[in-house]
PDB file of N, CA and C in Angstrom:
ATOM      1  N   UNK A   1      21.048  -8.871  -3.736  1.00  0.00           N
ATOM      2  CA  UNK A   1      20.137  -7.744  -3.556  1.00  0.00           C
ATOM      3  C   UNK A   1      19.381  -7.502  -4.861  1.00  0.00           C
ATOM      4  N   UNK A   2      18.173  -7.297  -4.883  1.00  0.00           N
ATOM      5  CA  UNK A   2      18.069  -6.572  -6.326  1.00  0.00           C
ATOM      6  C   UNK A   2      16.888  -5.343  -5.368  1.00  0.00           C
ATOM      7  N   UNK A   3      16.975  -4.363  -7.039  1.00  0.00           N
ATOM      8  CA  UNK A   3      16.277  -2.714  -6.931  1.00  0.00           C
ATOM      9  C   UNK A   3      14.951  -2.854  -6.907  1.00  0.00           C
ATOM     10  N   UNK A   4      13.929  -2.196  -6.228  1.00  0.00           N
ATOM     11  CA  UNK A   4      12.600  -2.059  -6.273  1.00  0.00           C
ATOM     12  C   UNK A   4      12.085  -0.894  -6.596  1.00  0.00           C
ATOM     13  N   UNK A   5      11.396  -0.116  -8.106  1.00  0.00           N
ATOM     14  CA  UNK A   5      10.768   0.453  -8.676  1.00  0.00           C
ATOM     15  C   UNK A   5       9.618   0.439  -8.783  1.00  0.00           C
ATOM     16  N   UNK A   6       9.436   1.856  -8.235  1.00  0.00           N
ATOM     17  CA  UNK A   6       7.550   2.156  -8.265  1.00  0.00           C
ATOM     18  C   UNK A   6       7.609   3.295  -8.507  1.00  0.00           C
ATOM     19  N   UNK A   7       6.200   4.076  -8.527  1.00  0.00           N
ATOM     20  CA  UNK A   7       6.108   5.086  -8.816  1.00  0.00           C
ATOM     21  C   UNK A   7       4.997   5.794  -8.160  1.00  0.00           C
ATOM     22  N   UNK A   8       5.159   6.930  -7.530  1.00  0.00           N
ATOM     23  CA  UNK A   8       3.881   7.697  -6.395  1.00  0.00           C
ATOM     24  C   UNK A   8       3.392   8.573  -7.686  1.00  0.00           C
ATOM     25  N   UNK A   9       2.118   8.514  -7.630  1.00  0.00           N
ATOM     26  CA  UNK A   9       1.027   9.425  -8.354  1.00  0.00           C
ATOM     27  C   UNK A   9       0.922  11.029  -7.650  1.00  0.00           C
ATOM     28  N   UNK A  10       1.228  10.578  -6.510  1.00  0.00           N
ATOM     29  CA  UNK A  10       1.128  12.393  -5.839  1.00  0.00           C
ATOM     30  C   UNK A  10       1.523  11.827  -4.509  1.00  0.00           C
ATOM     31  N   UNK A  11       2.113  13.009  -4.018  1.00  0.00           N
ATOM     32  CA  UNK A  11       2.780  12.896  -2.403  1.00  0.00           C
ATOM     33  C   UNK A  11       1.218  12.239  -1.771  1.00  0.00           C
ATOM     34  N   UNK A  12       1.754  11.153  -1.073  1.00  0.00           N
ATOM     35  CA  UNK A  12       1.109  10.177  -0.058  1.00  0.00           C
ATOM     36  C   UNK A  12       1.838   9.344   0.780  1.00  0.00           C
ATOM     37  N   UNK A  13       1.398   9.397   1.878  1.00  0.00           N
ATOM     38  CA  UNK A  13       1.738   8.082   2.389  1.00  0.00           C
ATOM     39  C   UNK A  13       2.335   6.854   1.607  1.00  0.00           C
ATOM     40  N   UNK A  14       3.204   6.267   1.688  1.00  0.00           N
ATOM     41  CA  UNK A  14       3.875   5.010   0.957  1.00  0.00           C
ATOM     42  C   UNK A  14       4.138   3.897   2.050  1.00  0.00           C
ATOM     43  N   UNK A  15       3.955   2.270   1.771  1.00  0.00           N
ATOM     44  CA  UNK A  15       4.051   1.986   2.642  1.00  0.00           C
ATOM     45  C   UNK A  15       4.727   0.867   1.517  1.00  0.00           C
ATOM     46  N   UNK A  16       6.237  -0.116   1.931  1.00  0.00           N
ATOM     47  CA  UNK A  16       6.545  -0.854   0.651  1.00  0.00           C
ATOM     48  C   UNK A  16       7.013  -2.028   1.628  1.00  0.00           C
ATOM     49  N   UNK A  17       6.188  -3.684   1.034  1.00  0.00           N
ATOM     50  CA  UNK A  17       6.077  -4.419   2.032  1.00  0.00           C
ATOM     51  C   UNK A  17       6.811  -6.056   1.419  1.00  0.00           C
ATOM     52  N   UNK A  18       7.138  -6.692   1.826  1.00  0.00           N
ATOM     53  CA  UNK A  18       7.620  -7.948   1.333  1.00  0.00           C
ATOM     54  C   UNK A  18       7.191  -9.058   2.655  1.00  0.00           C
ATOM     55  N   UNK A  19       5.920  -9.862   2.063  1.00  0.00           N
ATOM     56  CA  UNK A  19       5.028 -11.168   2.444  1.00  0.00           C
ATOM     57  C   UNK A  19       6.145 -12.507   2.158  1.00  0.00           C
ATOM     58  N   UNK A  20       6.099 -12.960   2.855  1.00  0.00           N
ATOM     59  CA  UNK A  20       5.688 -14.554   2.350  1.00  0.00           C
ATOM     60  C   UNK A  20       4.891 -15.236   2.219  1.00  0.00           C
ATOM     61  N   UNK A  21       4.797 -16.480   1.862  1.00  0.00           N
ATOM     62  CA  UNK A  21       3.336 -16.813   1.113  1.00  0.00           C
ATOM     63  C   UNK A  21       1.900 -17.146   1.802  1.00  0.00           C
ATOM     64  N   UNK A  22       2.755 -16.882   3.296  1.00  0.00           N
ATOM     65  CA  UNK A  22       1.875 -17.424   4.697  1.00  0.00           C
ATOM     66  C   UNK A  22       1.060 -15.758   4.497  1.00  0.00           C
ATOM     67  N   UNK A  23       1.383 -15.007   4.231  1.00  0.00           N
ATOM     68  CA  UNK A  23       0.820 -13.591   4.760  1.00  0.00           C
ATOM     69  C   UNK A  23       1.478 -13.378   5.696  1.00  0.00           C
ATOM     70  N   UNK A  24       2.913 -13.959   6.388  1.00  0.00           N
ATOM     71  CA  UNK A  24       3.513 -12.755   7.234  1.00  0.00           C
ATOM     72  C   UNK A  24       4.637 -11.746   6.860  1.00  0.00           C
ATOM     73  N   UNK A  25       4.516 -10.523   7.039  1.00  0.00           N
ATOM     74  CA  UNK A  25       5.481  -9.143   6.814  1.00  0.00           C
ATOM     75  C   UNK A  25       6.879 -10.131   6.916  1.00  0.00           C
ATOM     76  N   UNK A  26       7.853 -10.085   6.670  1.00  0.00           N
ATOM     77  CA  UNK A  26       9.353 -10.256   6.466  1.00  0.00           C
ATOM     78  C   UNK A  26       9.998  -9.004   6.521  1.00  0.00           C
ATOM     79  N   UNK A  27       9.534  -7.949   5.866  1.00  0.00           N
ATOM     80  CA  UNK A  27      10.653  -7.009   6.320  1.00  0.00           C
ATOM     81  C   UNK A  27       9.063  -5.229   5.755  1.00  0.00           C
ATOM     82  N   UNK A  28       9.745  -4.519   6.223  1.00  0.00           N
ATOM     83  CA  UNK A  28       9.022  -2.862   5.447  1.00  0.00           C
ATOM     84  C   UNK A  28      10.374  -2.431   5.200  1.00  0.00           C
ATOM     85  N   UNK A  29      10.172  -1.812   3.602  1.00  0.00           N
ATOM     86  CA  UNK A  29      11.324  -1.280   3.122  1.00  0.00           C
ATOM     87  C   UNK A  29      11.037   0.424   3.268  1.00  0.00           C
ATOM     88  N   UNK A  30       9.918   0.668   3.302  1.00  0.00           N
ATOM     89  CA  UNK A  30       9.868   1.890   3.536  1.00  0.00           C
ATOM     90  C   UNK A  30       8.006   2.141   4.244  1.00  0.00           C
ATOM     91  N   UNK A  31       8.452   2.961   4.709  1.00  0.00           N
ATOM     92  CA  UNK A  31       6.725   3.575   5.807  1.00  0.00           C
ATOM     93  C   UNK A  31       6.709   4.590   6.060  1.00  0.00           C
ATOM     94  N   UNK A  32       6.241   5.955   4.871  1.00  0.00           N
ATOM     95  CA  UNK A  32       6.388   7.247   5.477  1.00  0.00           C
ATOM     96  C   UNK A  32       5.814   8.089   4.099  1.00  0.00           C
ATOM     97  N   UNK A  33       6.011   9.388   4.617  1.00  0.00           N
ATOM     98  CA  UNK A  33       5.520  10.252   3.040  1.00  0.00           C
ATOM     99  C   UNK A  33       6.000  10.305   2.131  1.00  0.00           C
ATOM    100  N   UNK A  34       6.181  10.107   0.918  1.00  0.00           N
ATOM    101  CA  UNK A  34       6.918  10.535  -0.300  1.00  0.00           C
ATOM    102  C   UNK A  34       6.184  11.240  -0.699  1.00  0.00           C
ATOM    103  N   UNK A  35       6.967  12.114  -1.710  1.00  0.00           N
ATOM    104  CA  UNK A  35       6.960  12.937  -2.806  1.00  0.00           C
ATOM    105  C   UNK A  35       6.240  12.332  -4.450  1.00  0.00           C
ATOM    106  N   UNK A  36       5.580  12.878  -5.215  1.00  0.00           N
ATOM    107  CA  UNK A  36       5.434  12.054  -6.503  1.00  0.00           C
ATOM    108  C   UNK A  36       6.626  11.740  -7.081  1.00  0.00           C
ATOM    109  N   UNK A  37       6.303  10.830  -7.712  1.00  0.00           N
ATOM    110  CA  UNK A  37       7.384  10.815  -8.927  1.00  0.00           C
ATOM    111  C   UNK A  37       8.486   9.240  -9.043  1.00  0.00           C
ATOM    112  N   UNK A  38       9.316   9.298  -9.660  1.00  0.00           N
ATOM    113  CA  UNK A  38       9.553   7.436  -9.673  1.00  0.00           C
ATOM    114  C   UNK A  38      10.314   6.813  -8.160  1.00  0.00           C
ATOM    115  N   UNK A  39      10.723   6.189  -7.864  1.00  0.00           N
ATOM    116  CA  UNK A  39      11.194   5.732  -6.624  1.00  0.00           C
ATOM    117  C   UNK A  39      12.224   4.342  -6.930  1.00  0.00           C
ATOM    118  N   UNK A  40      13.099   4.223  -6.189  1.00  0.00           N
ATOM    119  CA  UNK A  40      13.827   3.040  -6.195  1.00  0.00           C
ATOM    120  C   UNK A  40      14.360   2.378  -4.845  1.00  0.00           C
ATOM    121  N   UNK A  41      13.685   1.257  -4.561  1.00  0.00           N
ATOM    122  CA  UNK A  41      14.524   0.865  -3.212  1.00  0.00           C
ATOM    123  C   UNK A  41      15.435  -0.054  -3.411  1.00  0.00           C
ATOM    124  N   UNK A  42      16.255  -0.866  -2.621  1.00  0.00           N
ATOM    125  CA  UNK A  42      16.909  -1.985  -2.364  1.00  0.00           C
ATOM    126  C   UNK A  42      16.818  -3.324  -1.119  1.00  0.00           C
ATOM    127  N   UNK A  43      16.588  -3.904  -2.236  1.00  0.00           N
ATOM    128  CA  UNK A  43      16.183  -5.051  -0.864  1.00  0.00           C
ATOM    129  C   UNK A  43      17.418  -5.626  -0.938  1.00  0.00           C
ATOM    130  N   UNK A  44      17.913  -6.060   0.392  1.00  0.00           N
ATOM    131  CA  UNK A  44      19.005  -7.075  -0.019  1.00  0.00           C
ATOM    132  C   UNK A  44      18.654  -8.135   1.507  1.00  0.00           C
ATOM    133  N   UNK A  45      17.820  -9.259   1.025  1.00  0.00           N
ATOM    134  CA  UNK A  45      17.308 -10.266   1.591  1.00  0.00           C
ATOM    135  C   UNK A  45      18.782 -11.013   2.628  1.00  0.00           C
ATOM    136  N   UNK A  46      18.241 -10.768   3.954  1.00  0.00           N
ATOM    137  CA  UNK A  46      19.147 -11.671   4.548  1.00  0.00           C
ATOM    138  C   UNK A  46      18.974 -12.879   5.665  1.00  0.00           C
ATOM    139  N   UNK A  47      18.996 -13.920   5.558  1.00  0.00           N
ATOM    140  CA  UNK A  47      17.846 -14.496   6.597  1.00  0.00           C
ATOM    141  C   UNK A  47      16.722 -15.552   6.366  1.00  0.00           C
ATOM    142  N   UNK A  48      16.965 -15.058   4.475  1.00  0.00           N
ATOM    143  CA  UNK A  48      15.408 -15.540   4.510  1.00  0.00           C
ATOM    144  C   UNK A  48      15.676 -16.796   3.357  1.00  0.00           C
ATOM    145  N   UNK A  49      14.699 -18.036   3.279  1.00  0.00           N
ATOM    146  CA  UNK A  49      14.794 -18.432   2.646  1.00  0.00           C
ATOM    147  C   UNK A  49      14.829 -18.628   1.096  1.00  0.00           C
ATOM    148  N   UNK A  50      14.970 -19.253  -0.256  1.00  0.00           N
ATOM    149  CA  UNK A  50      14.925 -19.472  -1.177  1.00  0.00           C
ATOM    150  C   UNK A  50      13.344 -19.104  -1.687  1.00  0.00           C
ATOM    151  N   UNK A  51      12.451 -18.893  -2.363  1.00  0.00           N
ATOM    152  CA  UNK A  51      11.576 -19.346  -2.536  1.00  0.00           C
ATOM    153  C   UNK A  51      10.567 -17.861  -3.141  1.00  0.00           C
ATOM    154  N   UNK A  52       9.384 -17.930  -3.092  1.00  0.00           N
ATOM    155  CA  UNK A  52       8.692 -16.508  -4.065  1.00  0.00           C
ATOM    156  C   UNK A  52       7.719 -16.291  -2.755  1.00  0.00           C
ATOM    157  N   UNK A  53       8.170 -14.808  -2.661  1.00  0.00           N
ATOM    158  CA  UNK A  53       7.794 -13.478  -1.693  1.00  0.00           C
ATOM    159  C   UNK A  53       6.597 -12.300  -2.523  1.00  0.00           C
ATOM    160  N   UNK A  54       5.636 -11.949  -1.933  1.00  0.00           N
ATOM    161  CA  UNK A  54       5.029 -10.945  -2.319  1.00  0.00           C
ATOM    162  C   UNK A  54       5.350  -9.367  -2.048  1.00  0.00           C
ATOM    163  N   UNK A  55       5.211  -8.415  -3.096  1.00  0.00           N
ATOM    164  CA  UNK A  55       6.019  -7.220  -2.768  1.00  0.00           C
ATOM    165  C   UNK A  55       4.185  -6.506  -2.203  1.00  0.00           C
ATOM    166  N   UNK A  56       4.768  -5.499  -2.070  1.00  0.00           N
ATOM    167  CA  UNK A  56       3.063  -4.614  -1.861  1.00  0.00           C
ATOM    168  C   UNK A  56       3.716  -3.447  -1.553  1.00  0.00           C
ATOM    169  N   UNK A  57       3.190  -2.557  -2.718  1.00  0.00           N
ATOM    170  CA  UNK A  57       3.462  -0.967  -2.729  1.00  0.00           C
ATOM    171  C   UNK A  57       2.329  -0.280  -1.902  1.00  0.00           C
ATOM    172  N   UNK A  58       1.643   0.227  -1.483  1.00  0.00           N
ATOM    173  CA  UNK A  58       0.676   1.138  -1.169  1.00  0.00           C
ATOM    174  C   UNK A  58       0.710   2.698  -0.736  1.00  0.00           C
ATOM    175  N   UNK A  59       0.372   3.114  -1.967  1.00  0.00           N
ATOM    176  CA  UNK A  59       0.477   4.841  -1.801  1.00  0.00           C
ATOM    177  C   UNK A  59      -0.402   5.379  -2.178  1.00  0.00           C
ATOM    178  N   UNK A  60      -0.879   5.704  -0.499  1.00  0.00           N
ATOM    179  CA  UNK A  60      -2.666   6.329  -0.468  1.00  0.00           C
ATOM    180  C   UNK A  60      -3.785   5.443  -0.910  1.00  0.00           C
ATOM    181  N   UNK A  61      -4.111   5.370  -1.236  1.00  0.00           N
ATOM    182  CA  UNK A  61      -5.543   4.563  -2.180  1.00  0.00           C
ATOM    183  C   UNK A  61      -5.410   3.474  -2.732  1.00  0.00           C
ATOM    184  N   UNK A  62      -4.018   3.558  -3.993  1.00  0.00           N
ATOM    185  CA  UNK A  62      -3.264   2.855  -4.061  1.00  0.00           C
ATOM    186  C   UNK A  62      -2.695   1.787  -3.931  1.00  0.00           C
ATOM    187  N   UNK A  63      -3.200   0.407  -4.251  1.00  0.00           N
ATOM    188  CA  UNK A  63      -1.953  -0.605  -3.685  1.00  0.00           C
ATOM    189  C   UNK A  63      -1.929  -1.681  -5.010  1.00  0.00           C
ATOM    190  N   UNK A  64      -0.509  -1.826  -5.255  1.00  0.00           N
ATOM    191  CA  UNK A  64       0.071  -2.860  -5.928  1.00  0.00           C
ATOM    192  C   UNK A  64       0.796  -3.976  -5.473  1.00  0.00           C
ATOM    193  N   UNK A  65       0.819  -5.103  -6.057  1.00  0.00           N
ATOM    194  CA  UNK A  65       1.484  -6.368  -5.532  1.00  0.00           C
ATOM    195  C   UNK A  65       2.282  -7.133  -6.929  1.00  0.00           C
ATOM    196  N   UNK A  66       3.020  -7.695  -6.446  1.00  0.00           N
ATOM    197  CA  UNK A  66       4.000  -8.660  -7.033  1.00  0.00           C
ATOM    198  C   UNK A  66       4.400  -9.502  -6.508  1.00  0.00           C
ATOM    199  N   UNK A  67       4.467 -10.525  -7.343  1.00  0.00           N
ATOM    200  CA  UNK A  67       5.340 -12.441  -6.821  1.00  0.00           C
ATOM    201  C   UNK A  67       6.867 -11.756  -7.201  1.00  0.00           C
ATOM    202  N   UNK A  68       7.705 -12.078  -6.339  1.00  0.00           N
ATOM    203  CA  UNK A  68       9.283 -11.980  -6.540  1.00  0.00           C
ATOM    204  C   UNK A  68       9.796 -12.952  -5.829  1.00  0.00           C
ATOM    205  N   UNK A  69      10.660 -13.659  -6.939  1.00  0.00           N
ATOM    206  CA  UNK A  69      11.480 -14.676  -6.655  1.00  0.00           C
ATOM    207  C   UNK A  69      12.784 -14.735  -5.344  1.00  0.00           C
ATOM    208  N   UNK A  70      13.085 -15.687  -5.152  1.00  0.00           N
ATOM    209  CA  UNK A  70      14.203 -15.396  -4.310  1.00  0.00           C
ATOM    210  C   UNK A  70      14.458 -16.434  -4.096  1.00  0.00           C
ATOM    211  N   UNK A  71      16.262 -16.075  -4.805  1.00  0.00           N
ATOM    212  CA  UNK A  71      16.838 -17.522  -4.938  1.00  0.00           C
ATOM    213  C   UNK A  71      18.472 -17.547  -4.709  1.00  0.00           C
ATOM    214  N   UNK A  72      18.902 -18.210  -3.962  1.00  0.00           N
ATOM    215  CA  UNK A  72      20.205 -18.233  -3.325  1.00  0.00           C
ATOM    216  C   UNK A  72      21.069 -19.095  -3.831  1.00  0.00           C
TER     217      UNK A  72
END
């Protein structure tokens, strides 16, 4: 498993997403309103293969991405 850290600028919509490299969804770790302020999720990948996944935060306006590894 590892922790996923972000941070909401002001209560919005959050939507927190993990791609593979095709562009299809694998899993939503979270889809709903938050509150500002820091955040922590947990992914704990099951299912899925070895290999580097895209994360995607989006809150409100908002959207960030990351390559994350994943390795068994």
């Amino acid at each position: 498993s590892t922790t996923i850290r972000y941070t909401v600028p002001r209560e919005s919509r959050v939507a927190v997403d993990i791609f593979d490299l095709q562009g299809k969804r694998v899993v939503t770790l979270h889809d709903g309103v938050q509150e500002a302020g820091n955040k922590e999720l947990t992914w704990q990948p099951q299912g899925l293969a070895s290999g580097v996944y895209l994360l995607r935060v989006a809150a409100g306006a908002e959207v960030c991405s990351r390559k994350i590894s994943l390795l068994k």
